[in-house]
PDB file of N, CA and C in Angstrom:
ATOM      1  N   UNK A   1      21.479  13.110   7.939  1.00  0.00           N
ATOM      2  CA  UNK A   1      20.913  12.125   8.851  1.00  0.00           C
ATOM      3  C   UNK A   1      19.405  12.335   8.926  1.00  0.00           C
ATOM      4  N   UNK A   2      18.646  10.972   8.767  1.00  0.00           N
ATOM      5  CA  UNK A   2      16.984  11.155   9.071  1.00  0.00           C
ATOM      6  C   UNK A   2      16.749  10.223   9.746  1.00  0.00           C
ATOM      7  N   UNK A   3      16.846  10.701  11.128  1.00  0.00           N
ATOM      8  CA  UNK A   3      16.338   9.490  11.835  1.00  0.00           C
ATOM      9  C   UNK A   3      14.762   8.701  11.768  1.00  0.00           C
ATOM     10  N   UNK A   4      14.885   7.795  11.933  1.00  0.00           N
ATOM     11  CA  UNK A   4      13.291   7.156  12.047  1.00  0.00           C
ATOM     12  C   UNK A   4      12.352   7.486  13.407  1.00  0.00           C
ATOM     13  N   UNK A   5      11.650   7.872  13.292  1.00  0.00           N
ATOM     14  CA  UNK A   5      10.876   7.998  14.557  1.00  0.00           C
ATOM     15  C   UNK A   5       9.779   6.949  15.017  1.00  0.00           C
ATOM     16  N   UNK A   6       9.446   6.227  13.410  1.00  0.00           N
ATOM     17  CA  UNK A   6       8.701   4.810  13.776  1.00  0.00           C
ATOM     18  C   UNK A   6       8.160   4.290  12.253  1.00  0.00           C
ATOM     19  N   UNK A   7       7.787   3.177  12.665  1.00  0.00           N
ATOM     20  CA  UNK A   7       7.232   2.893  10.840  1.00  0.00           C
ATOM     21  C   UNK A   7       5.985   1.919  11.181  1.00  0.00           C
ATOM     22  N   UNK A   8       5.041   2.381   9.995  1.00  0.00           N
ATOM     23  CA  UNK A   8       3.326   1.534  10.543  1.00  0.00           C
ATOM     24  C   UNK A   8       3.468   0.930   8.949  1.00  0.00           C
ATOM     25  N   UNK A   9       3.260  -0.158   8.933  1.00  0.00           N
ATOM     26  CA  UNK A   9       3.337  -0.472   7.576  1.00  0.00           C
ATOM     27  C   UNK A   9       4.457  -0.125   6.522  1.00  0.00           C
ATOM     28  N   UNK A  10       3.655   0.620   5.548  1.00  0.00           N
ATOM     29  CA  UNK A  10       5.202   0.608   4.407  1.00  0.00           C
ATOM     30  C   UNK A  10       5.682   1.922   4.799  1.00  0.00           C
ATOM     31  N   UNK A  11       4.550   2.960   5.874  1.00  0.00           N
ATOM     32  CA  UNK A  11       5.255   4.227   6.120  1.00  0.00           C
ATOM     33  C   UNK A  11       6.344   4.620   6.865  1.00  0.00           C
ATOM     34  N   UNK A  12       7.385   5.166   6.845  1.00  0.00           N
ATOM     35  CA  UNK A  12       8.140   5.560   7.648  1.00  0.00           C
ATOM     36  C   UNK A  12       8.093   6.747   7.923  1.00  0.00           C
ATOM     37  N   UNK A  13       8.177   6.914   9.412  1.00  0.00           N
ATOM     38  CA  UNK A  13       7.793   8.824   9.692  1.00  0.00           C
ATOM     39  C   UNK A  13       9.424   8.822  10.519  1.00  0.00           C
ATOM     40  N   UNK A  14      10.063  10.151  10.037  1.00  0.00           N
ATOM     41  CA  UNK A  14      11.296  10.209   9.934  1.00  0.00           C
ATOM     42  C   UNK A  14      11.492  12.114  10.382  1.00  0.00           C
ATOM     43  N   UNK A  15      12.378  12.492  10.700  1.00  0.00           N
ATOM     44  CA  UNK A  15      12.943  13.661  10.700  1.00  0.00           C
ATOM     45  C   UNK A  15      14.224  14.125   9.572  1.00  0.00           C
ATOM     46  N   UNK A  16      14.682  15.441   9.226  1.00  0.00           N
ATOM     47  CA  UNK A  16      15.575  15.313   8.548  1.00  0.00           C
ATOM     48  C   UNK A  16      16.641  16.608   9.557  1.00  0.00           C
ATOM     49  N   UNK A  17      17.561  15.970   9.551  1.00  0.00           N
ATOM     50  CA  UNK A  17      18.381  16.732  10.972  1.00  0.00           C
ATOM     51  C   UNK A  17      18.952  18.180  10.475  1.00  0.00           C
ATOM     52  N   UNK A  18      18.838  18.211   9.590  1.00  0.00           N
ATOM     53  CA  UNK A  18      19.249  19.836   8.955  1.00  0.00           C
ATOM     54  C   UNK A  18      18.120  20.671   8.437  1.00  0.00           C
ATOM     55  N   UNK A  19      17.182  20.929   9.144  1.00  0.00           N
ATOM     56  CA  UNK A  19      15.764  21.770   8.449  1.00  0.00           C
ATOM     57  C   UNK A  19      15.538  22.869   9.236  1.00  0.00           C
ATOM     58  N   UNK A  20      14.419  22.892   9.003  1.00  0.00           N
ATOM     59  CA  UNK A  20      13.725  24.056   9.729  1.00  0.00           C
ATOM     60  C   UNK A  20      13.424  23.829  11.141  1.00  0.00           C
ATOM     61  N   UNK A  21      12.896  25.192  12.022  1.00  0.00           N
ATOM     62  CA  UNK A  21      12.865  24.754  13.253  1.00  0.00           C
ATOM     63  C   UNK A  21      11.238  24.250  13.629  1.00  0.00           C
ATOM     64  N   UNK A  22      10.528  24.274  13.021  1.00  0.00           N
ATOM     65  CA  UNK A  22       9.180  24.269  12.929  1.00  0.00           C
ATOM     66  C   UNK A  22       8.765  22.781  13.293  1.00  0.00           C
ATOM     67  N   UNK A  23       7.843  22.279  14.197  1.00  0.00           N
ATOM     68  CA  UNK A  23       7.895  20.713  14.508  1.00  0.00           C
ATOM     69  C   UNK A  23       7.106  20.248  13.552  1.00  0.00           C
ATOM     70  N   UNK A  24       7.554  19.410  12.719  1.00  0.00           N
ATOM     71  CA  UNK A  24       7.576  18.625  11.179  1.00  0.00           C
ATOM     72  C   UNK A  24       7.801  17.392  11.140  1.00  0.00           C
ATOM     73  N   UNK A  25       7.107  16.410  10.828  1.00  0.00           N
ATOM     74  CA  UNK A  25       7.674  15.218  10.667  1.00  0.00           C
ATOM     75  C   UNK A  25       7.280  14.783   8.224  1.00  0.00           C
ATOM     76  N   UNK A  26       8.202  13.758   8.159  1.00  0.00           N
ATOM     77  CA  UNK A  26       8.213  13.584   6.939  1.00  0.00           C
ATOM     78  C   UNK A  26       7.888  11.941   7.078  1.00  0.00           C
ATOM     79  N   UNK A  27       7.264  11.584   5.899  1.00  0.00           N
ATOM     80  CA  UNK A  27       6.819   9.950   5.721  1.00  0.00           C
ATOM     81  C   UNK A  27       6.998  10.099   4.080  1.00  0.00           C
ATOM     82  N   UNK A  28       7.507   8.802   4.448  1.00  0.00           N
ATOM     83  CA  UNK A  28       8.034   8.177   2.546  1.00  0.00           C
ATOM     84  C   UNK A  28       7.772   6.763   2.986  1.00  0.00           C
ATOM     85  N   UNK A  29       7.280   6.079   1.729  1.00  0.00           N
ATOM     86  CA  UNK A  29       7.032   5.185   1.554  1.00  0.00           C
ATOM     87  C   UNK A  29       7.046   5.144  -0.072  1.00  0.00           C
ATOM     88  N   UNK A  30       7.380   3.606  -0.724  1.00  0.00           N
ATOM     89  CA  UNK A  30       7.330   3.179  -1.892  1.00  0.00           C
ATOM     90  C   UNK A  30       6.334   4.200  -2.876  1.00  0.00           C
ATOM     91  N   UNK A  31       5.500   4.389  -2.590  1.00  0.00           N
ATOM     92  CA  UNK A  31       4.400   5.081  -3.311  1.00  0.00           C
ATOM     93  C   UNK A  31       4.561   6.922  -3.454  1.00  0.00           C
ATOM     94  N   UNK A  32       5.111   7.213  -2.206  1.00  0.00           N
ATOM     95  CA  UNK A  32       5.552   8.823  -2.309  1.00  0.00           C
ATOM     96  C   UNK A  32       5.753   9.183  -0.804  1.00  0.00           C
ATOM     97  N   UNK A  33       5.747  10.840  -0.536  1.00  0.00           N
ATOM     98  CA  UNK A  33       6.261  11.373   0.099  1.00  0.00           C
ATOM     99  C   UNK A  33       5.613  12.365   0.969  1.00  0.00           C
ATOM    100  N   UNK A  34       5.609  12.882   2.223  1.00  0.00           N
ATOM    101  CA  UNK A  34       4.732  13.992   2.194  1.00  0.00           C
ATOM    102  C   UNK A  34       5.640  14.394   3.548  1.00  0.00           C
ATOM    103  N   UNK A  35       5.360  15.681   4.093  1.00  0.00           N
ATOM    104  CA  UNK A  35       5.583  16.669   5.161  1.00  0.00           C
ATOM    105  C   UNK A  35       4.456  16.724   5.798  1.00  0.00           C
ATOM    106  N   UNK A  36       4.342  16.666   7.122  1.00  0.00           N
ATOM    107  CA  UNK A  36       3.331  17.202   7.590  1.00  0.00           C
ATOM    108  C   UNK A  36       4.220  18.507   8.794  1.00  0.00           C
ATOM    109  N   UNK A  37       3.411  19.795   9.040  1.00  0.00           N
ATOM    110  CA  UNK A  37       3.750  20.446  10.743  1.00  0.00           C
ATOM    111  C   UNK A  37       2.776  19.740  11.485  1.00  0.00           C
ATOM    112  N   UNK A  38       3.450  19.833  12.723  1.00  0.00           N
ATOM    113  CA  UNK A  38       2.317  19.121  13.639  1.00  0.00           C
ATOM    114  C   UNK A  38       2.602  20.715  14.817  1.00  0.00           C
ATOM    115  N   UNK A  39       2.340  21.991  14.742  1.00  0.00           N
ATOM    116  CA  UNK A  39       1.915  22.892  15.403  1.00  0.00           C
ATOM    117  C   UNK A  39       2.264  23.794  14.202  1.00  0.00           C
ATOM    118  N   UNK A  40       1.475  24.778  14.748  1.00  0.00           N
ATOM    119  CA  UNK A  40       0.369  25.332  15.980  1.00  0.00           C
ATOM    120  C   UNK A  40      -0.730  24.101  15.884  1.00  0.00           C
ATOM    121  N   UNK A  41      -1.028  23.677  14.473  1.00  0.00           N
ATOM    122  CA  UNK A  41      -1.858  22.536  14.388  1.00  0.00           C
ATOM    123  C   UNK A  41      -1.286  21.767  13.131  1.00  0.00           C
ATOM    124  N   UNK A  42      -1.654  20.382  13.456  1.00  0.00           N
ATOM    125  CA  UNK A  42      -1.542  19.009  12.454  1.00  0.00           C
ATOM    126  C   UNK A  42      -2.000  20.033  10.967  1.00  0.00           C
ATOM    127  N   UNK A  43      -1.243  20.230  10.244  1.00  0.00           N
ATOM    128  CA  UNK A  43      -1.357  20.661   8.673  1.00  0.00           C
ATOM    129  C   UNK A  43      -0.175  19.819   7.724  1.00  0.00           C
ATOM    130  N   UNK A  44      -0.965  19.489   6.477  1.00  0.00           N
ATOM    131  CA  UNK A  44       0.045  18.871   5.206  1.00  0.00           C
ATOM    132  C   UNK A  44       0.672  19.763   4.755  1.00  0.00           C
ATOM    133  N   UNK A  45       2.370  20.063   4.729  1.00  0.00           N
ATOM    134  CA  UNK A  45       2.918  20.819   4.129  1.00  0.00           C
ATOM    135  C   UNK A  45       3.211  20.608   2.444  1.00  0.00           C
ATOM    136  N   UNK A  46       3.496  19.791   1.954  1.00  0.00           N
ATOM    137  CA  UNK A  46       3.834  18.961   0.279  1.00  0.00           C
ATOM    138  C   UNK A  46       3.549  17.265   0.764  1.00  0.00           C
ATOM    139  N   UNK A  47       3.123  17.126  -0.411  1.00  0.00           N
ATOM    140  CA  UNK A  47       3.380  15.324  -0.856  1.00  0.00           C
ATOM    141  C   UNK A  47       3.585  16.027  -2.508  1.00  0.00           C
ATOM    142  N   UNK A  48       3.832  14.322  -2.489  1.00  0.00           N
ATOM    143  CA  UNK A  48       3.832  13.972  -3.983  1.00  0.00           C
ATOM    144  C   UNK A  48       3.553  12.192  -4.086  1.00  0.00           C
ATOM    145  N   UNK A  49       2.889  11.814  -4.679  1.00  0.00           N
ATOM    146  CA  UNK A  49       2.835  10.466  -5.250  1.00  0.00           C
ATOM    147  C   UNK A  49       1.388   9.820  -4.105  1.00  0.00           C
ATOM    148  N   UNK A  50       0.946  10.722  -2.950  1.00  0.00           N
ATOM    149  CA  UNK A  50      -0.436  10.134  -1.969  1.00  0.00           C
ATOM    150  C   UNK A  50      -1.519  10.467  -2.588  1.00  0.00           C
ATOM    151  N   UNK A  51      -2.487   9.802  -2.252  1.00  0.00           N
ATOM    152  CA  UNK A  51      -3.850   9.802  -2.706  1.00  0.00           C
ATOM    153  C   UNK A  51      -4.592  10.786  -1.594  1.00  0.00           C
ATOM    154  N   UNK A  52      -5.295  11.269  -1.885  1.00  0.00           N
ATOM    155  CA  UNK A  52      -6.137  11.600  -0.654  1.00  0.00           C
ATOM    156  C   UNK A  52      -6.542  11.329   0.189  1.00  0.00           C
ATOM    157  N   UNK A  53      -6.652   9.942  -0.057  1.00  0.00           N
ATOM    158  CA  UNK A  53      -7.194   8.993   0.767  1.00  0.00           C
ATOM    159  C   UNK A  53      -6.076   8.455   1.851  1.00  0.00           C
ATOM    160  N   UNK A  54      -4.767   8.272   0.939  1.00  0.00           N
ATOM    161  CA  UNK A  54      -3.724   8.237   2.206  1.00  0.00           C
ATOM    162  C   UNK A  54      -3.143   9.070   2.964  1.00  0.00           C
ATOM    163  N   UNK A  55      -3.585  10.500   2.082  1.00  0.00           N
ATOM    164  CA  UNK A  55      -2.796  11.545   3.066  1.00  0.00           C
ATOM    165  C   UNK A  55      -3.934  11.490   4.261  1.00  0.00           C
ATOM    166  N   UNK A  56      -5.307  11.409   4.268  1.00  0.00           N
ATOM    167  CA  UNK A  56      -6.007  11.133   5.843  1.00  0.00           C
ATOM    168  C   UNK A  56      -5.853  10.104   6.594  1.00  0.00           C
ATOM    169  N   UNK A  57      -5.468   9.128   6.137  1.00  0.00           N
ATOM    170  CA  UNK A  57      -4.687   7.960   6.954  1.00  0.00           C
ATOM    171  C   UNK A  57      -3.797   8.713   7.439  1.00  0.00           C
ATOM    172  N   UNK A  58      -2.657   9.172   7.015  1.00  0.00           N
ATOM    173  CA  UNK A  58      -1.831   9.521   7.558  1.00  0.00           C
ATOM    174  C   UNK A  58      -1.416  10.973   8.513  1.00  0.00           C
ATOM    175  N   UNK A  59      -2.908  11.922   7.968  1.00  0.00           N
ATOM    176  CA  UNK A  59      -2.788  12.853   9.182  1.00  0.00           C
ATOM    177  C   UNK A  59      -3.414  12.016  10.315  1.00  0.00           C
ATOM    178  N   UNK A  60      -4.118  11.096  10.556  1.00  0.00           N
ATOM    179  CA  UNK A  60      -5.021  10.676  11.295  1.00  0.00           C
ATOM    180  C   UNK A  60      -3.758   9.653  12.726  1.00  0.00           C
ATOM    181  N   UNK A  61      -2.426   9.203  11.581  1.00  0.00           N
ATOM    182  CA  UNK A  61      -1.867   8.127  12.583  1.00  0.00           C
ATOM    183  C   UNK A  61      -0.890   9.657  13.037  1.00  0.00           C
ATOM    184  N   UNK A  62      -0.809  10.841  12.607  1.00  0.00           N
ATOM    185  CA  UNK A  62       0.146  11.948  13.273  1.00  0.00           C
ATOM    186  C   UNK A  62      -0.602  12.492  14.139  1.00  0.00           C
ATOM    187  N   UNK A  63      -2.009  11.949  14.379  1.00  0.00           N
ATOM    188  CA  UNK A  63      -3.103  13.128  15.399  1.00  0.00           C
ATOM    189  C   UNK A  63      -2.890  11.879  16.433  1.00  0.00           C
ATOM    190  N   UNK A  64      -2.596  10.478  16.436  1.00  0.00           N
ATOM    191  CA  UNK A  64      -2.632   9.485  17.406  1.00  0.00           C
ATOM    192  C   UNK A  64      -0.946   9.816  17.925  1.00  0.00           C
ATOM    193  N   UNK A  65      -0.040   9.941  17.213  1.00  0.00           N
ATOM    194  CA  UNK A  65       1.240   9.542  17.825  1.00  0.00           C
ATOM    195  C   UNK A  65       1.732  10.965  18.016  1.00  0.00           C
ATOM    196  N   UNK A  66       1.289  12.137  18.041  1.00  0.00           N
ATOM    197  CA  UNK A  66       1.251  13.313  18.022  1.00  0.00           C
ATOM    198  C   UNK A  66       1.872  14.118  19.342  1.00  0.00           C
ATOM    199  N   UNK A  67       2.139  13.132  20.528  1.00  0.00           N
ATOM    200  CA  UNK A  67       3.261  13.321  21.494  1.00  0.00           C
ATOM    201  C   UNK A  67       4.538  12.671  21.082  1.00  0.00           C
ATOM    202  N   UNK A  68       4.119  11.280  20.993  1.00  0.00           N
ATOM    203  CA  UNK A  68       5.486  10.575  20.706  1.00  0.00           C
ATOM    204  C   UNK A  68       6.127  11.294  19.538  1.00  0.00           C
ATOM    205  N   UNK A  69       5.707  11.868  18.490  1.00  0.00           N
ATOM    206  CA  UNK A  69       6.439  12.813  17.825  1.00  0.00           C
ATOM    207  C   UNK A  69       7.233  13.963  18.239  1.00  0.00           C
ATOM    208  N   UNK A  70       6.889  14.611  18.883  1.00  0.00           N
ATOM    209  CA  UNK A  70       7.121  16.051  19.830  1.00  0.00           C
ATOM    210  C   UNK A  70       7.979  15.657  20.532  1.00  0.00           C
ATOM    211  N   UNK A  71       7.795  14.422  21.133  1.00  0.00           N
ATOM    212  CA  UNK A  71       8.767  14.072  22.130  1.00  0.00           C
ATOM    213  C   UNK A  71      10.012  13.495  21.445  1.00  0.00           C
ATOM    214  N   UNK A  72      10.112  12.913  20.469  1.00  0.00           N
ATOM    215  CA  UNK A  72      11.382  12.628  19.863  1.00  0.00           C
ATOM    216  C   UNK A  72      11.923  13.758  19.305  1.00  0.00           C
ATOM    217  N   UNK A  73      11.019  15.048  18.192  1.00  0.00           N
ATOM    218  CA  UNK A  73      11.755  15.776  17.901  1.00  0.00           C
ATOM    219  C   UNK A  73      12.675  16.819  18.992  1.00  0.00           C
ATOM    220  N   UNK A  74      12.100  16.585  20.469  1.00  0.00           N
ATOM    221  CA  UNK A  74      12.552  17.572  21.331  1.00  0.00           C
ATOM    222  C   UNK A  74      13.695  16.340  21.559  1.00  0.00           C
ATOM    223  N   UNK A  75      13.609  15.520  21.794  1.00  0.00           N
ATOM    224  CA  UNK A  75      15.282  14.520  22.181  1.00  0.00           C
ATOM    225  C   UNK A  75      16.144  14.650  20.910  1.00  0.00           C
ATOM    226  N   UNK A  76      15.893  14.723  19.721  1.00  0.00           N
ATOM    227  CA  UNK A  76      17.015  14.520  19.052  1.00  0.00           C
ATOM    228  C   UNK A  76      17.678  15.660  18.699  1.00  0.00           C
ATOM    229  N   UNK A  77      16.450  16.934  18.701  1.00  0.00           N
ATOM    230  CA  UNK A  77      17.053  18.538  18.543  1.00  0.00           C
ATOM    231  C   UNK A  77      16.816  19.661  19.671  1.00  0.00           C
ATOM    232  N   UNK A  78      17.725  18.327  20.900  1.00  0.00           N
ATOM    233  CA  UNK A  78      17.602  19.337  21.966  1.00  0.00           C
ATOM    234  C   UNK A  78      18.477  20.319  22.269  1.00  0.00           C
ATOM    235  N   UNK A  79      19.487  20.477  21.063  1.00  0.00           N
ATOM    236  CA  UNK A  79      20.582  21.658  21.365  1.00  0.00           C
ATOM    237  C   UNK A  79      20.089  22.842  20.527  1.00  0.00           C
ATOM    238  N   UNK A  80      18.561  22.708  20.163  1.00  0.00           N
ATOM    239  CA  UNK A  80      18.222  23.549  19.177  1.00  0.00           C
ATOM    240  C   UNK A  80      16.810  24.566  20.210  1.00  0.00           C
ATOM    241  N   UNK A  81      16.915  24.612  20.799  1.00  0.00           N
ATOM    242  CA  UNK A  81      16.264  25.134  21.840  1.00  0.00           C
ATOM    243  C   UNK A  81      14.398  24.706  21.444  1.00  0.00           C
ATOM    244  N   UNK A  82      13.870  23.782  21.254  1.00  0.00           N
ATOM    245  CA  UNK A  82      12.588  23.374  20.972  1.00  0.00           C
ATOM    246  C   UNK A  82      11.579  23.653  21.619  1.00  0.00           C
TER     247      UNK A  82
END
């Protein structure tokens, strides 16, 4: 299961319900893929197929929605002690 947590365009930023405990969100879109952690601080963990140019778009929309993230990963993996 990967739930969606929201989508801006062609990105979808998603969770994957069997991972690590580390607060992470993942975005795929047509073009490729990437991980970001969003603590201790916003860092790119892997892509494949982004430009540089989109991976700062896209740390930039995880530094704006950067509660609403936290806050979904704590609702959907709240039996995971977050």
């Amino acid at each position: 299961m990967s739930p969606t947590v929201f989508k801006i365009g062609k990105y979808r930023f998603h969770f994957f319900s069997k991972e690590e405990n580390r607060i992470h969100v993942h975005i795929i879109s047509p073009e490729g893929e990437a991980k970001f952690w969003l603590e201790p601080t916003i860092a790119l963990v892997n892509y494949s197929g982004f430009s540089k140019t989109q991976l700062n778009s896209l740390q930039k929309i995880i530094e704006e929605h950067k509660n609403e993230i936290i806050k979904k990963w704590k609702e959907h993996f709240k039996t995971r002690n977050n």
